[in-house]
Protein backbone atom coordinates (compact mmCIF):
# COMPACT_ATOMS: atom_id res chain seq x y z
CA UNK A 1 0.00 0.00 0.00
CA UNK A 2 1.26 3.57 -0.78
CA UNK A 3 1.21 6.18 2.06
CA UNK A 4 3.35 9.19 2.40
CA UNK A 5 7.02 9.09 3.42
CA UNK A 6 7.25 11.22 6.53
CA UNK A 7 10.56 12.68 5.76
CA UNK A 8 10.74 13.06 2.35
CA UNK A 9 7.23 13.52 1.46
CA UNK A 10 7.11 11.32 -1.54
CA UNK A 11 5.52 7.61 -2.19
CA UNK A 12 6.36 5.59 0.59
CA UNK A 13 5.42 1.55 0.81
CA UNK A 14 3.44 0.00 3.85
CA UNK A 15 3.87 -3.61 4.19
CA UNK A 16 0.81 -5.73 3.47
CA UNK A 17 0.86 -6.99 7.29
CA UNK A 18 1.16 -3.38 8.50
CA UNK A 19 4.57 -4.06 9.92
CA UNK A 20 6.92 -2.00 7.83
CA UNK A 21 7.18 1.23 6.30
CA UNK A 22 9.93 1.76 3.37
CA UNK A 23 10.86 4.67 1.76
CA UNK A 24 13.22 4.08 -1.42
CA UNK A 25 13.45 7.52 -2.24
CA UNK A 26 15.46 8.62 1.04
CA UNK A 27 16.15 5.16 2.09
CA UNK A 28 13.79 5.66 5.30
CA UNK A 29 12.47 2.42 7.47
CA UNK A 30 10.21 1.98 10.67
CA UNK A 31 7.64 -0.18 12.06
CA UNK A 32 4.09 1.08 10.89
CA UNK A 33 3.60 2.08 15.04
CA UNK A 34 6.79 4.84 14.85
CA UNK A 35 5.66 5.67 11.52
CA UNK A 36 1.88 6.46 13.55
CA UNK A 37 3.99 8.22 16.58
CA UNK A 38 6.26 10.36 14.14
CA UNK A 39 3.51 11.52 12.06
CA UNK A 40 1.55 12.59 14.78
CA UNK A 41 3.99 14.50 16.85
CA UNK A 42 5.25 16.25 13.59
CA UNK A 43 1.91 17.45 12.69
CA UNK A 44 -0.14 19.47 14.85
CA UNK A 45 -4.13 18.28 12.59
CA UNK A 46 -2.86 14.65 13.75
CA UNK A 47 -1.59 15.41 17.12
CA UNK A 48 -4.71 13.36 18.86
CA UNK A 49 -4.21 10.36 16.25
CA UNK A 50 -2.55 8.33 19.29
CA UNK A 51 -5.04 9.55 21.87
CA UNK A 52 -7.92 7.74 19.78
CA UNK A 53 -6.06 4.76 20.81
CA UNK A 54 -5.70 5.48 24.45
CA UNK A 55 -8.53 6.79 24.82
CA UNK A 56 -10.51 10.67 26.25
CA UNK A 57 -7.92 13.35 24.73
CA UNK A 58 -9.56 16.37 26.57
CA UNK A 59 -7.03 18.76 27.71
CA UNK A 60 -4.36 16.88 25.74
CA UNK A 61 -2.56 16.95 22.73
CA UNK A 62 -1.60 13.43 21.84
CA UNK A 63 -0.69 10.17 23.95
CA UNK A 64 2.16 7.83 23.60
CA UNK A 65 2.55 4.03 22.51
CA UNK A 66 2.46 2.94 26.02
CA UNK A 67 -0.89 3.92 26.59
CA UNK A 68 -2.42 1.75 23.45
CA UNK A 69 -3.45 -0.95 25.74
């Protein structure tokens, strides 16, 4: 699956099992769940991408891996 490389912007690949994200363009690699934290710390319209996981986000921004349980 395509999605968009977080560092250089252009075509990125996701692995079919969501476990990989590959950039050939500027040779970038992370597991799909840094790819989710990086993007939204980086960028303040997905800042509460990781609070949908944990949970209420009222009065904050975003929350971390740790609380996806």
């Amino acid at each position: 699956m395509k999605i968009k490389c977080p560092k250089c912007k252009e075509d990125a690949e996701l692995a079919p099992d969501f476990s990989l994200v590959t950039c050939t363009k500027c040779n970038l690699e992370m597991s799909y769940g840094e790819y989710v934290r990086y993007i939204a710390h980086s960028d303040a319209k997905y800042s509460d991408i990781l609070g949908d996981y944990a949970g209420s986000t009222e009065g904050q921004t975003s929350g971390s891996l740790d609380e996806w349980d």
